[in-house]
C-alpha atoms as a PDB file:
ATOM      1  CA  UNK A   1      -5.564  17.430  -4.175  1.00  0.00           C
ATOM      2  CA  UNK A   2      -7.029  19.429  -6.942  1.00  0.00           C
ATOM      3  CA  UNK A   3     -10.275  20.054  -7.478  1.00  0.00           C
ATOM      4  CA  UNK A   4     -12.175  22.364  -4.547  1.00  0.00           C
ATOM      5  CA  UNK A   5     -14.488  24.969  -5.451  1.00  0.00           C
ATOM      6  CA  UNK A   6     -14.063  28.238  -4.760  1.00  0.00           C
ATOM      7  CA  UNK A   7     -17.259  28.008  -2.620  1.00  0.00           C
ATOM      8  CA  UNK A   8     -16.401  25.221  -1.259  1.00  0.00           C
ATOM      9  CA  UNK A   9     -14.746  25.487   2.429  1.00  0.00           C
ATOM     10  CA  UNK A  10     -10.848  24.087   1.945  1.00  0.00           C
ATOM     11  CA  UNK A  11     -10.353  20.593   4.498  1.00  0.00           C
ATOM     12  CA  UNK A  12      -8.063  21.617   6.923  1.00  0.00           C
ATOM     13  CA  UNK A  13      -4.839  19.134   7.579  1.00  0.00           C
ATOM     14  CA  UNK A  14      -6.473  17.432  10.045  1.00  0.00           C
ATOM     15  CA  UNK A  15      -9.283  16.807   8.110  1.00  0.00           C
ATOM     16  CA  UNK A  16      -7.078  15.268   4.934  1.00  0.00           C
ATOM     17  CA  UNK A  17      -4.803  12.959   8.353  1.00  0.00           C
ATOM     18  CA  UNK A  18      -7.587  11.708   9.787  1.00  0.00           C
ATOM     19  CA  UNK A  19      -9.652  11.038   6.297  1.00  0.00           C
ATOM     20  CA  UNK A  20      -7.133   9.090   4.882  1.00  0.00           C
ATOM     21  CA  UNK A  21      -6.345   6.978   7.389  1.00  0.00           C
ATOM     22  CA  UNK A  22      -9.661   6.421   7.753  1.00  0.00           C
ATOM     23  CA  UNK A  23     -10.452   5.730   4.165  1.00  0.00           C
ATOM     24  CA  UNK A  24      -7.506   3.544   3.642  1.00  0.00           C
ATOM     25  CA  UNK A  25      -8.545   1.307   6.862  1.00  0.00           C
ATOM     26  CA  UNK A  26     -11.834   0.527   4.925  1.00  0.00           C
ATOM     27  CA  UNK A  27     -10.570   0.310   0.907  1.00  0.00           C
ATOM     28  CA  UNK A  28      -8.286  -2.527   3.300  1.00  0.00           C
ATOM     29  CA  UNK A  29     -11.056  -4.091   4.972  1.00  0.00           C
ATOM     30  CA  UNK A  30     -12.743  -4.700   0.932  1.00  0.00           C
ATOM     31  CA  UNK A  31      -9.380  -5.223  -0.772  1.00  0.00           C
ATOM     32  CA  UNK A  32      -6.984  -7.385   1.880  1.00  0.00           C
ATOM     33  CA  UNK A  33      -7.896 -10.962   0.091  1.00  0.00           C
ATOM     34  CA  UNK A  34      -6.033  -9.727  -2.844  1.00  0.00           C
ATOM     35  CA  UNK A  35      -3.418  -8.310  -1.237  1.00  0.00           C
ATOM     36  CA  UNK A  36      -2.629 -11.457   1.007  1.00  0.00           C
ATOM     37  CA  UNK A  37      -3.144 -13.433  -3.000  1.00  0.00           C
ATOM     38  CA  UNK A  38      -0.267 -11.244  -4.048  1.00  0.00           C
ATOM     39  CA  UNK A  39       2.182 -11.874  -0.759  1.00  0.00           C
ATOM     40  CA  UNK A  40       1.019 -15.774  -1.334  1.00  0.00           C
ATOM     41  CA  UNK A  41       2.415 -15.330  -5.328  1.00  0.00           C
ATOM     42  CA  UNK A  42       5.397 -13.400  -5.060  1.00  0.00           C
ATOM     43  CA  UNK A  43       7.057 -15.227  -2.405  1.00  0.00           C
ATOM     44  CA  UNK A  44       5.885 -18.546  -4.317  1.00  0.00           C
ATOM     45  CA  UNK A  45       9.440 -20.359  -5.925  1.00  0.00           C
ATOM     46  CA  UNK A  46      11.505 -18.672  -2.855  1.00  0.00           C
ATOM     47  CA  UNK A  47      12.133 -21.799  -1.054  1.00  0.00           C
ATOM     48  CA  UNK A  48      12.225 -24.652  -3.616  1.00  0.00           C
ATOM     49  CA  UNK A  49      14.281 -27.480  -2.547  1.00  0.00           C
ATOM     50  CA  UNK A  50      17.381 -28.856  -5.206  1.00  0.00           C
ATOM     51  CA  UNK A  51      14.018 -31.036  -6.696  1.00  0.00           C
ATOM     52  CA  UNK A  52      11.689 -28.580  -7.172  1.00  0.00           C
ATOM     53  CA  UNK A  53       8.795 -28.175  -5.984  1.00  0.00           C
ATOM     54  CA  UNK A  54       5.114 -28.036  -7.896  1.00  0.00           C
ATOM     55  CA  UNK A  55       3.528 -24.583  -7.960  1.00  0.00           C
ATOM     56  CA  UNK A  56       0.766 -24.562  -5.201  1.00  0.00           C
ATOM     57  CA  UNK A  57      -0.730 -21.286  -6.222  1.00  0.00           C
ATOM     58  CA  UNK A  58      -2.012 -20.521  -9.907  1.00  0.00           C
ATOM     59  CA  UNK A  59      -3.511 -17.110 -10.509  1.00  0.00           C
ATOM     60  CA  UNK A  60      -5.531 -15.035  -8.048  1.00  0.00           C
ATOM     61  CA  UNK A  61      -8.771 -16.768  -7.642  1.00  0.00           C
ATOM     62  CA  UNK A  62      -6.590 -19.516  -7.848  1.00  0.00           C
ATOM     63  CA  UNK A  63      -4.729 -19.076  -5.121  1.00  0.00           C
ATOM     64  CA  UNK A  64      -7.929 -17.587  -3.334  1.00  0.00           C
ATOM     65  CA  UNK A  65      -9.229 -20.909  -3.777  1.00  0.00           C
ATOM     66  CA  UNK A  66      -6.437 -22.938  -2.489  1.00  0.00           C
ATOM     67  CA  UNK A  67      -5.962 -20.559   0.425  1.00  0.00           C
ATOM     68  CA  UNK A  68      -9.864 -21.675   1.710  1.00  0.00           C
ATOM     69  CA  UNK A  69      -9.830 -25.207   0.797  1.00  0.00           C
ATOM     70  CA  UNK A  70      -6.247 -25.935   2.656  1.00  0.00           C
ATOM     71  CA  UNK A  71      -6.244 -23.421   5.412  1.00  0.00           C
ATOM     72  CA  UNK A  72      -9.912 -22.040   5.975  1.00  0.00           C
ATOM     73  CA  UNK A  73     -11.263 -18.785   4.781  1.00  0.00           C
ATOM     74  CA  UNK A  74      -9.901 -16.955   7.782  1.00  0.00           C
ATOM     75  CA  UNK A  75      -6.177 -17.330   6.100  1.00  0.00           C
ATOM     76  CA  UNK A  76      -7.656 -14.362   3.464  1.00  0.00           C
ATOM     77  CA  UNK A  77      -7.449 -11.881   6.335  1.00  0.00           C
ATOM     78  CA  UNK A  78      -4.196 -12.768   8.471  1.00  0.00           C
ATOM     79  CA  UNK A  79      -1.786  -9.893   9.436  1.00  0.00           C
ATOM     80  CA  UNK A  80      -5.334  -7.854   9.039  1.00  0.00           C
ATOM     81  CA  UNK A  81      -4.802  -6.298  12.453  1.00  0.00           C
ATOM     82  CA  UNK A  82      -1.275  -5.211  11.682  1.00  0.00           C
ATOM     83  CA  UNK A  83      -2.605  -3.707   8.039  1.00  0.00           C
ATOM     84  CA  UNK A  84      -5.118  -1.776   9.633  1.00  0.00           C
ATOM     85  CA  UNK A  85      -2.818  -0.444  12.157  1.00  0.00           C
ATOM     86  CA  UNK A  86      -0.292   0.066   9.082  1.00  0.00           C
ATOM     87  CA  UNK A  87      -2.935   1.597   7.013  1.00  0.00           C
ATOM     88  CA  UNK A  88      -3.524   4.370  10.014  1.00  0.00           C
ATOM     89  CA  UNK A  89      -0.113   5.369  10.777  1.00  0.00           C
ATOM     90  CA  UNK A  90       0.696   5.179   6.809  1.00  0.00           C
ATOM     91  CA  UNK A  91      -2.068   6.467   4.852  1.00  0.00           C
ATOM     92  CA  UNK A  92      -2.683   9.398   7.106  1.00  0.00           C
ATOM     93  CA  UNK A  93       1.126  10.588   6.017  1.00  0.00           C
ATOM     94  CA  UNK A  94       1.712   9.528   3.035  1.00  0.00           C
ATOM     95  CA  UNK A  95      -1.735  10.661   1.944  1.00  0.00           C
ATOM     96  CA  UNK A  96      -2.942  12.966   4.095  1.00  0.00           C
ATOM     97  CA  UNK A  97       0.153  15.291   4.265  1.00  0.00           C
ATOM     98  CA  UNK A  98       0.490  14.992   0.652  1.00  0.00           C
ATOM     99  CA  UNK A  99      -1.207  18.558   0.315  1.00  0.00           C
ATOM    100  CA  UNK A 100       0.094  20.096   3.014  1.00  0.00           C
ATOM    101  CA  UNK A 101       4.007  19.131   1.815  1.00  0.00           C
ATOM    102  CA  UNK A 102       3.255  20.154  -2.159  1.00  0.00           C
ATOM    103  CA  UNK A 103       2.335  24.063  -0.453  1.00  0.00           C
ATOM    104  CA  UNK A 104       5.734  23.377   1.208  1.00  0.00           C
ATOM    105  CA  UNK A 105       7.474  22.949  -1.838  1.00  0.00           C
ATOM    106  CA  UNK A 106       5.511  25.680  -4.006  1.00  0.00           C
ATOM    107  CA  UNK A 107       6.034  28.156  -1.021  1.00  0.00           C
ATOM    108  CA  UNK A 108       2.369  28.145  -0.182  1.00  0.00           C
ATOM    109  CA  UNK A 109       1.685  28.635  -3.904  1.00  0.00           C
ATOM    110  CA  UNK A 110      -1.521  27.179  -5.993  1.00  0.00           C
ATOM    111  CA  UNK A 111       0.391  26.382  -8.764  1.00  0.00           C
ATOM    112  CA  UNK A 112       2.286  23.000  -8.178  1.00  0.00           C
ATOM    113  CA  UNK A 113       4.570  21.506 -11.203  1.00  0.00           C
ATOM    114  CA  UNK A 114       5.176  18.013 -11.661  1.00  0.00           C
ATOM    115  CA  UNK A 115       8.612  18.487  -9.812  1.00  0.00           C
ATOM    116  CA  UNK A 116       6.917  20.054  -6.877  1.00  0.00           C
ATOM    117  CA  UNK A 117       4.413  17.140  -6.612  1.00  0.00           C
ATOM    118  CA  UNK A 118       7.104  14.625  -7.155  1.00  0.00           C
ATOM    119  CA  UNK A 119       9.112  15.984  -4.519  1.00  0.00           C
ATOM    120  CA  UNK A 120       5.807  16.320  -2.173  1.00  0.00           C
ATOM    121  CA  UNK A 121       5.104  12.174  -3.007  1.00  0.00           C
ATOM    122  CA  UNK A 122       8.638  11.110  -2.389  1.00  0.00           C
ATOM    123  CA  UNK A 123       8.719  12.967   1.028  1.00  0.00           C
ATOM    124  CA  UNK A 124       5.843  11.647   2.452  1.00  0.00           C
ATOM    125  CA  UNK A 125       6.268   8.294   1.137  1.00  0.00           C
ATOM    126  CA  UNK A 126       9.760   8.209   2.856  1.00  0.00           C
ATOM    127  CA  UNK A 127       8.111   9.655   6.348  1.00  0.00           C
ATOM    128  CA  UNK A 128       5.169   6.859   6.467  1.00  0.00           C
ATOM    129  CA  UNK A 129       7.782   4.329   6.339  1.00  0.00           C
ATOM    130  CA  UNK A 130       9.748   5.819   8.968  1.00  0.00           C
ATOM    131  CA  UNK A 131       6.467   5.640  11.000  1.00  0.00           C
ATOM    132  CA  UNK A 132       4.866   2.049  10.167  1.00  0.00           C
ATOM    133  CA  UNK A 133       7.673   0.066   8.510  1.00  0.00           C
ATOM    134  CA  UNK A 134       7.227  -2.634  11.619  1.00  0.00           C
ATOM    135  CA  UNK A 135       3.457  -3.159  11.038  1.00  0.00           C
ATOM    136  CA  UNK A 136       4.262  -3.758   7.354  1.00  0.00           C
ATOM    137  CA  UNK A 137       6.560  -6.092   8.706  1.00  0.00           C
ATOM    138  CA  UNK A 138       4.100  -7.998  10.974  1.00  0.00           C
ATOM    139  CA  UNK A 139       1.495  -7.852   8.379  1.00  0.00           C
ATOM    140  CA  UNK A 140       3.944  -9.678   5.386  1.00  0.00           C
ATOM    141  CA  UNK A 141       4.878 -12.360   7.830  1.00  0.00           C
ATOM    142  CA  UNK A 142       1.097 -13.258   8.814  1.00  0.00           C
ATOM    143  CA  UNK A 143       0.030 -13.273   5.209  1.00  0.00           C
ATOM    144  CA  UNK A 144       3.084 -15.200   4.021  1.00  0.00           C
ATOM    145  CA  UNK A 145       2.619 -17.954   6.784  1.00  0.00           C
ATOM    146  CA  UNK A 146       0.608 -21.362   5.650  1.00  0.00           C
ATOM    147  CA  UNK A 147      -1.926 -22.149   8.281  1.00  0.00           C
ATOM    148  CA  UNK A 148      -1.887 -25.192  10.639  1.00  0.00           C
ATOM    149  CA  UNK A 149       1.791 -25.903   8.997  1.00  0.00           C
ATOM    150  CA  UNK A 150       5.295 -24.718   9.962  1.00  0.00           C
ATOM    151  CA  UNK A 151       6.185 -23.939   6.387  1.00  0.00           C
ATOM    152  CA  UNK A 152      10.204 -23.887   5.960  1.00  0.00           C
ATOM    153  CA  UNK A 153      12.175 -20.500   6.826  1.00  0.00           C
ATOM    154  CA  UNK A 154       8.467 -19.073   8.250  1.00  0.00           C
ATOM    155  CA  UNK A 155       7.908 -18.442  11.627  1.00  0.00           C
ATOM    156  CA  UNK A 156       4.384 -18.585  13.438  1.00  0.00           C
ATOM    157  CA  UNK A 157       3.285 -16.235  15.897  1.00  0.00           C
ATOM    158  CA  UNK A 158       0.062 -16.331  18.170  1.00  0.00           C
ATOM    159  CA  UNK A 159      -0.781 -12.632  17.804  1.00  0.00           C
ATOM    160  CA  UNK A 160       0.052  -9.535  16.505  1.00  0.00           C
ATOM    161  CA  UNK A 161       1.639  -8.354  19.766  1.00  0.00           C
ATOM    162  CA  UNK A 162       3.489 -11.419  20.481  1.00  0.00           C
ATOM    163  CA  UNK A 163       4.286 -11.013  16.347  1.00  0.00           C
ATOM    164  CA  UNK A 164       5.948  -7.172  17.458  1.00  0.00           C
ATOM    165  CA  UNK A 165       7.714  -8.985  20.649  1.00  0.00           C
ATOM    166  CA  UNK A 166       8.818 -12.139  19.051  1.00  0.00           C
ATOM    167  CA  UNK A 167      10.659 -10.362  15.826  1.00  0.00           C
ATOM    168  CA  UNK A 168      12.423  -7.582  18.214  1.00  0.00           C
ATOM    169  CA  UNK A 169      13.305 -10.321  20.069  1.00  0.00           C
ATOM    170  CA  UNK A 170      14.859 -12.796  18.198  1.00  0.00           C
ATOM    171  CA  UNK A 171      16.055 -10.366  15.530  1.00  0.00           C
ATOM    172  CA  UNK A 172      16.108  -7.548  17.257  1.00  0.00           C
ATOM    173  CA  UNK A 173      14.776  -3.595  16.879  1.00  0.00           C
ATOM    174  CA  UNK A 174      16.005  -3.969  13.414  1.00  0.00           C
ATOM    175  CA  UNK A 175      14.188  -6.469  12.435  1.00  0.00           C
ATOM    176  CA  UNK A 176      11.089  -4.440  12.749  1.00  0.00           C
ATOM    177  CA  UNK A 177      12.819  -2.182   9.981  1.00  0.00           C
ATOM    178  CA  UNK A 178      13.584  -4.745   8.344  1.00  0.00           C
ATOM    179  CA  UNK A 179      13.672  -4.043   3.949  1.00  0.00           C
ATOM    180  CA  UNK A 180      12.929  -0.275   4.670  1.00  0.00           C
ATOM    181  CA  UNK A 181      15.258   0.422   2.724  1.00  0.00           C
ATOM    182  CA  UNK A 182      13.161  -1.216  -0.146  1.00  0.00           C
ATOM    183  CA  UNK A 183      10.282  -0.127   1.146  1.00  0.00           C
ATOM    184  CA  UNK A 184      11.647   3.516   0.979  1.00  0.00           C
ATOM    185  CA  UNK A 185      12.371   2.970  -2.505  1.00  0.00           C
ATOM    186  CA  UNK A 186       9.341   1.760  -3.278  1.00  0.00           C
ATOM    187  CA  UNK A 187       6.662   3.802  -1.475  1.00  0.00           C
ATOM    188  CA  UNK A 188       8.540   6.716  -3.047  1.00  0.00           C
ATOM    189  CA  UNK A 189       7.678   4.974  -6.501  1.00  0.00           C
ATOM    190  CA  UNK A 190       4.009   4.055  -5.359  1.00  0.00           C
ATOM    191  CA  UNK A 191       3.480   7.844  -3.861  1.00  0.00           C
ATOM    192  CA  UNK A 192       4.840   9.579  -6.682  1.00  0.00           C
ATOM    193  CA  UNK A 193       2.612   7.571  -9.397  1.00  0.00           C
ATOM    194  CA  UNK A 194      -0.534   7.109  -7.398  1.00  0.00           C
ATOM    195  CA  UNK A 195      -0.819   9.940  -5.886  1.00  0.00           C
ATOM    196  CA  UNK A 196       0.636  12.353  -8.485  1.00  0.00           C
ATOM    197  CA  UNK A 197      -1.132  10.592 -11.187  1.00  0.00           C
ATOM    198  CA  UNK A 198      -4.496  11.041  -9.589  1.00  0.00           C
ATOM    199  CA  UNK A 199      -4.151  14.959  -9.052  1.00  0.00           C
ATOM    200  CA  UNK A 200      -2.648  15.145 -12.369  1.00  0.00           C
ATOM    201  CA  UNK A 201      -6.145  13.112 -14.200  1.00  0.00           C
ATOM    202  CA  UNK A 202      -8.336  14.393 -11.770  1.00  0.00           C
ATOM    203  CA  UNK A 203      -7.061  17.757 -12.194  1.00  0.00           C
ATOM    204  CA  UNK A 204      -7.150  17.816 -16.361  1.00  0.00           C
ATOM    205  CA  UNK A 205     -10.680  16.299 -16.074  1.00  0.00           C
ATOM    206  CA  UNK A 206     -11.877  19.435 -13.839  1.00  0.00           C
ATOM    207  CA  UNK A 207     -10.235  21.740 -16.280  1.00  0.00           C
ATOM    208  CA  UNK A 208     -11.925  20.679 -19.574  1.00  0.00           C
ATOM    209  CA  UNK A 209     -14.918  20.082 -17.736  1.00  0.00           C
ATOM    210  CA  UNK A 210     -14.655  16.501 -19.177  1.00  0.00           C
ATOM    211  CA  UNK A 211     -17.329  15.430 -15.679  1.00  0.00           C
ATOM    212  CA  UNK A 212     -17.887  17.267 -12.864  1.00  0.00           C
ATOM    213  CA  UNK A 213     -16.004  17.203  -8.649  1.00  0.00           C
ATOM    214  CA  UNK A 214     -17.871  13.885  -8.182  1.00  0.00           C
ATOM    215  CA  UNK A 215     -17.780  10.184  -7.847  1.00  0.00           C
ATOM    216  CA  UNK A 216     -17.108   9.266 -11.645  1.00  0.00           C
ATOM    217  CA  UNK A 217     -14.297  11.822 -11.639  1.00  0.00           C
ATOM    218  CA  UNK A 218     -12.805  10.156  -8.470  1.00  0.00           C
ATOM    219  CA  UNK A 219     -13.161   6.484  -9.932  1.00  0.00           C
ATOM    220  CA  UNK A 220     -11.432   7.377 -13.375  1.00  0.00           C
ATOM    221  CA  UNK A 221      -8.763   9.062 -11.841  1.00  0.00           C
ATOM    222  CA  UNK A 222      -8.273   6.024  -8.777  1.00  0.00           C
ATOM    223  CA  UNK A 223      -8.499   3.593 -11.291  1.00  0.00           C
ATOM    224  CA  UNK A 224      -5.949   4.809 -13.777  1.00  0.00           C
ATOM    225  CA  UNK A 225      -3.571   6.041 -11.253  1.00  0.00           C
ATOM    226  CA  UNK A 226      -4.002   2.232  -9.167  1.00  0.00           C
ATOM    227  CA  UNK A 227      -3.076   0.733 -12.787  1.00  0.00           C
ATOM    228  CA  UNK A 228      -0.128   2.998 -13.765  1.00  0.00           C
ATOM    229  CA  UNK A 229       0.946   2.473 -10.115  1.00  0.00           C
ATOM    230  CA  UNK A 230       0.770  -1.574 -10.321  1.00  0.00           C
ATOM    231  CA  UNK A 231       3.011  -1.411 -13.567  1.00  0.00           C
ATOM    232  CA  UNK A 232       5.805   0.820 -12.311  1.00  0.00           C
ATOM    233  CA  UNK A 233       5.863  -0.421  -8.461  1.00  0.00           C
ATOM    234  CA  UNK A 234       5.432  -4.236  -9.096  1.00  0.00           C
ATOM    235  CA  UNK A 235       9.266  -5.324  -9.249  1.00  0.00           C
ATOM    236  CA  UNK A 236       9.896  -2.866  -6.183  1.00  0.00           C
ATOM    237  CA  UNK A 237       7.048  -4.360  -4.372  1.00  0.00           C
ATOM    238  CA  UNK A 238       8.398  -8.075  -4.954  1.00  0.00           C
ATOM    239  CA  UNK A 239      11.484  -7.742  -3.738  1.00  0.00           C
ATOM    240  CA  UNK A 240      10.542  -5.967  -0.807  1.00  0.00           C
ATOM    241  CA  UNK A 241       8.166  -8.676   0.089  1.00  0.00           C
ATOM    242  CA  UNK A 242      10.700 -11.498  -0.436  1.00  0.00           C
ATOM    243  CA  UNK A 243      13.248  -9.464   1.893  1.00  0.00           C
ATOM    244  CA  UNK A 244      10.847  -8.508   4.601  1.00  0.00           C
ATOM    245  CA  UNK A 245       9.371 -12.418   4.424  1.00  0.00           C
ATOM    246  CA  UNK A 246      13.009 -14.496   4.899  1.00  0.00           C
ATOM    247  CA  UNK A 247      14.809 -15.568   7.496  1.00  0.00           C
ATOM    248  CA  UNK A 248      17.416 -14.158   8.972  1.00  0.00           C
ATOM    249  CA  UNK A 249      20.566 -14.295   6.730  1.00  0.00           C
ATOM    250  CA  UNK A 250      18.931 -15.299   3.547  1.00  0.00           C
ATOM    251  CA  UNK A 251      19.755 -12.209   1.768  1.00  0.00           C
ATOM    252  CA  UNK A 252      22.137 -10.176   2.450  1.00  0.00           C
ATOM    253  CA  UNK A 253      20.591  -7.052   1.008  1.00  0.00           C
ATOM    254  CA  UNK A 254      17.300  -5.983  -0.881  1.00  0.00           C
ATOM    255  CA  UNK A 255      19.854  -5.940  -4.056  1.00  0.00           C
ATOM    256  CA  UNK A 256      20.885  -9.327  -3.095  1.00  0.00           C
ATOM    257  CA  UNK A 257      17.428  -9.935  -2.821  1.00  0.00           C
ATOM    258  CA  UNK A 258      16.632  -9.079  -6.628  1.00  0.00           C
ATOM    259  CA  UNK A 259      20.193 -10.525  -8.017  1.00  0.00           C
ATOM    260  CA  UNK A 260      19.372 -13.838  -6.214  1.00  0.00           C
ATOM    261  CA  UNK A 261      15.655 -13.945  -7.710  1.00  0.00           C
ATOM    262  CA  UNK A 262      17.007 -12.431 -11.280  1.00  0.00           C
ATOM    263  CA  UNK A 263      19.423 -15.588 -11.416  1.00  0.00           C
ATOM    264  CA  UNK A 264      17.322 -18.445  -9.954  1.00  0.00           C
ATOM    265  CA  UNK A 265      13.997 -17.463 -11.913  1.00  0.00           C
ATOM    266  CA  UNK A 266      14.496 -14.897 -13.885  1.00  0.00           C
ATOM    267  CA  UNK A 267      13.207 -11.397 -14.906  1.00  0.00           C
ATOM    268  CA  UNK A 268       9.446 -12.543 -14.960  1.00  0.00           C
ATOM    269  CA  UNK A 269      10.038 -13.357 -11.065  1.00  0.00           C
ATOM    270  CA  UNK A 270       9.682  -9.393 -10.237  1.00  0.00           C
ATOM    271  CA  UNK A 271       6.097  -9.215 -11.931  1.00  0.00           C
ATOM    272  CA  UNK A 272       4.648 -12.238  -9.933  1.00  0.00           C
ATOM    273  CA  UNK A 273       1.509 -11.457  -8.588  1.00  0.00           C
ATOM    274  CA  UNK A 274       1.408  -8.994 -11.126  1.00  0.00           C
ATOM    275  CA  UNK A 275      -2.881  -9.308 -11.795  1.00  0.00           C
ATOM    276  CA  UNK A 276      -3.335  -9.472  -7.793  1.00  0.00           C
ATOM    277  CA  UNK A 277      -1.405  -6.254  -7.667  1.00  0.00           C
ATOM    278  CA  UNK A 278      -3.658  -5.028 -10.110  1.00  0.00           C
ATOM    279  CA  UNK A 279      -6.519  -5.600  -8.764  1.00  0.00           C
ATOM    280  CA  UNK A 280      -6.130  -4.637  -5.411  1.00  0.00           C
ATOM    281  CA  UNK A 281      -4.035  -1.517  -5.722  1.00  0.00           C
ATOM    282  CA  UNK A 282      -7.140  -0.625  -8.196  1.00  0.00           C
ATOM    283  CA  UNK A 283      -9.586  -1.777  -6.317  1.00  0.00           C
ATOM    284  CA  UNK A 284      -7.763   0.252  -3.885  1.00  0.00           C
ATOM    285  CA  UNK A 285      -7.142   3.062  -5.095  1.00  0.00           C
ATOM    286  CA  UNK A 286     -10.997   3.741  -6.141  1.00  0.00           C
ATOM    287  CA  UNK A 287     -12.326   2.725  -2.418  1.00  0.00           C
ATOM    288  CA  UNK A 288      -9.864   4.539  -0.757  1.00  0.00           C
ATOM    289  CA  UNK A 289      -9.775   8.021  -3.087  1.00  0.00           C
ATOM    290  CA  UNK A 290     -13.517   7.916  -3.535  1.00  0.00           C
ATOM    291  CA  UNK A 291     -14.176   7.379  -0.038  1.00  0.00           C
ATOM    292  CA  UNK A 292     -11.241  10.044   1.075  1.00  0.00           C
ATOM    293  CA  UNK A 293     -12.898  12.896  -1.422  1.00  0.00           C
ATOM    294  CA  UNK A 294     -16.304  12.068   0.480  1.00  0.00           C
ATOM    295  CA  UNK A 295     -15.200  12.048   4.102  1.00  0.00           C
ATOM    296  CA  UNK A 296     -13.840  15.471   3.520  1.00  0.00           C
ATOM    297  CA  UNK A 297     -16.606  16.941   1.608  1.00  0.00           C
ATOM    298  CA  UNK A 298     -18.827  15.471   4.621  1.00  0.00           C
ATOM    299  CA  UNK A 299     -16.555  16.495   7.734  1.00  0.00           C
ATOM    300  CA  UNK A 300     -16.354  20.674   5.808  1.00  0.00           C
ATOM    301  CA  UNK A 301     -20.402  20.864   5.296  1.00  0.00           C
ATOM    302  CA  UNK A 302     -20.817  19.281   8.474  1.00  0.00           C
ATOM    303  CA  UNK A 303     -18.342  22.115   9.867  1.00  0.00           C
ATOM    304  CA  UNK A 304     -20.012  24.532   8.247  1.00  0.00           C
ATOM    305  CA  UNK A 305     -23.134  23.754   9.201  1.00  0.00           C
ATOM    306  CA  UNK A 306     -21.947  24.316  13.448  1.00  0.00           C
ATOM    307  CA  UNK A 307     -20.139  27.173  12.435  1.00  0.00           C
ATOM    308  CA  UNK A 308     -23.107  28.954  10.349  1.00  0.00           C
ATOM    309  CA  UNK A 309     -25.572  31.073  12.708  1.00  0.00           C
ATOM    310  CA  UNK A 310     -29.062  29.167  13.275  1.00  0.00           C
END
């Protein structure tokens, strides 16, 4: 990421791994209501019967609501086990090799293009998914399932383990990838406007000395890169949720996926949960980055400070 002083001691690789799996873990801990609000609204209309079927969930406080009234306020944090272990396998690649793969690309230069950090974002995108696409699996199908109900197509599990177990199981090994092709596609999409767009903001804010290398820099540039992010990734992000949520043989493909929802509700169907989205991958984005720039700044001068003679 831009933005270190020449002063300042550099955070090693490790450092930027273990920070951002770290800092994603807690922007998760704050944000996961939301996010289980959006998987609640885009799967909504799905599995309508030939009558139709009235729309449980209105909004995001709306459905919030609902989701404690009918099923207890414990239903905000299923699949969090699974989205913590996602966040730590994910984060820490996508995130914090980010760096290390844009000095790949600009053989070790300091001067990265746009094309350089594209390419950096799409790689590492494509490698977390590789890594965690069955904990993204696990976690969809806990937050899509309706406590103390067996709601049609959805299957209930006891645990996350017996979640991992039961899928590979009845599915098989491939059902633990199951949309990563979507999910390639779209955390290729996610990485290359969040992440890009927040070295690119924070990067012209350091240069016109429009604020300083601290927390206000960090927030403006999370925030705007969470909201460019929600706008270009939300149709991406709805399909892959409806494809890694139903049943086996209910689509045949994520493009079968999007065709089906295009025909039986239309384009407005791929920007469903569209203000959750929002306001978690902002929310996000400034818990996460903010906390990220601080665990490195802390882990250097705290390195520095064993290394320096007493």
């Amino acid at each position: 990421m831009a933005g270190v002083k020449p002063t300042d001691l550099a955070p090693t690789a490790a450092v930027k791994f273990f920070g951002a799996g770290t800092a994603a873990c807690f922007a998760d801990l704050l944000t996961f209501p939301l996010d289980t609000a959006k998987v609640r609204l885009q799967i909504q209309g799905e599995s309508k019967s030939s009558e139709g079927k009235m729309v449980k969930y209105r909004g995001v406080f709306g459905t919030i609501n609902t989701m404690v009234k009918t099923e207890g306020p414990r239903s905000l944090y299923s699949g969090l086990v699974a989205g913590l272990q996602r966040q730590m396998s994910f984060a820490s690649v996508r995130i914090g090799l980010y760096d290390s793969m844009k000095q790949f690309y600009t053989r070790g230069t300091d001067n990265a293009g746009i094309g350089s950090r594209l390419m950096a974002g799409c790689t590492t995108g494509a490698m977390a998914v590789a890594f965690a696409q069955p904990t993204d699996v696990v976690k969809v199908r806990f937050q899509a399932q309706v406590r103390g109900a067996e709601a049609e197509g959805v299957k209930r599990y006891s645990g996350t383990m017996d979640a991992y177990r039961t899928i590979a199981r009845t599915e098989g090994i491939r059902g633990l990838w199951k949309g990563c092709g979507p999910n390639i596609t779209r955390n290729a999409i996610v990485n290359c406007s969040e992440l890009v767009t927040y070295d690119i903001i924070k990067e012209i804010i350091l240069q016109y000395n429009i604020m300083t290398d601290n927390m206000p820099c960090h927030f403006t540039a999370a925030f705007s890169a969470g909201f460019i992010t929600t706008i270009v990734a939300s149709p991406v992000d709805v399909v892959k949720t409806r494809f890694m949520n139903s049943s086996a043989g209910k689509y045949n493909s994520a493009i079968n996926c999007a065709v089906t929802m295009m025909r039986n509700e239309g384009p407005k169907a791929f920007y469903k949960g569209f203000m959750p989205s929002f306001l978690r991958l902002g929310s996000w984005n400034i818990v996460m980055f903010v906390t990220y720039e601080q665990i490195k700044k802390h882990v250097m001068r705290a390195q520095q400070s064993w290394e320096s003679p007493i």
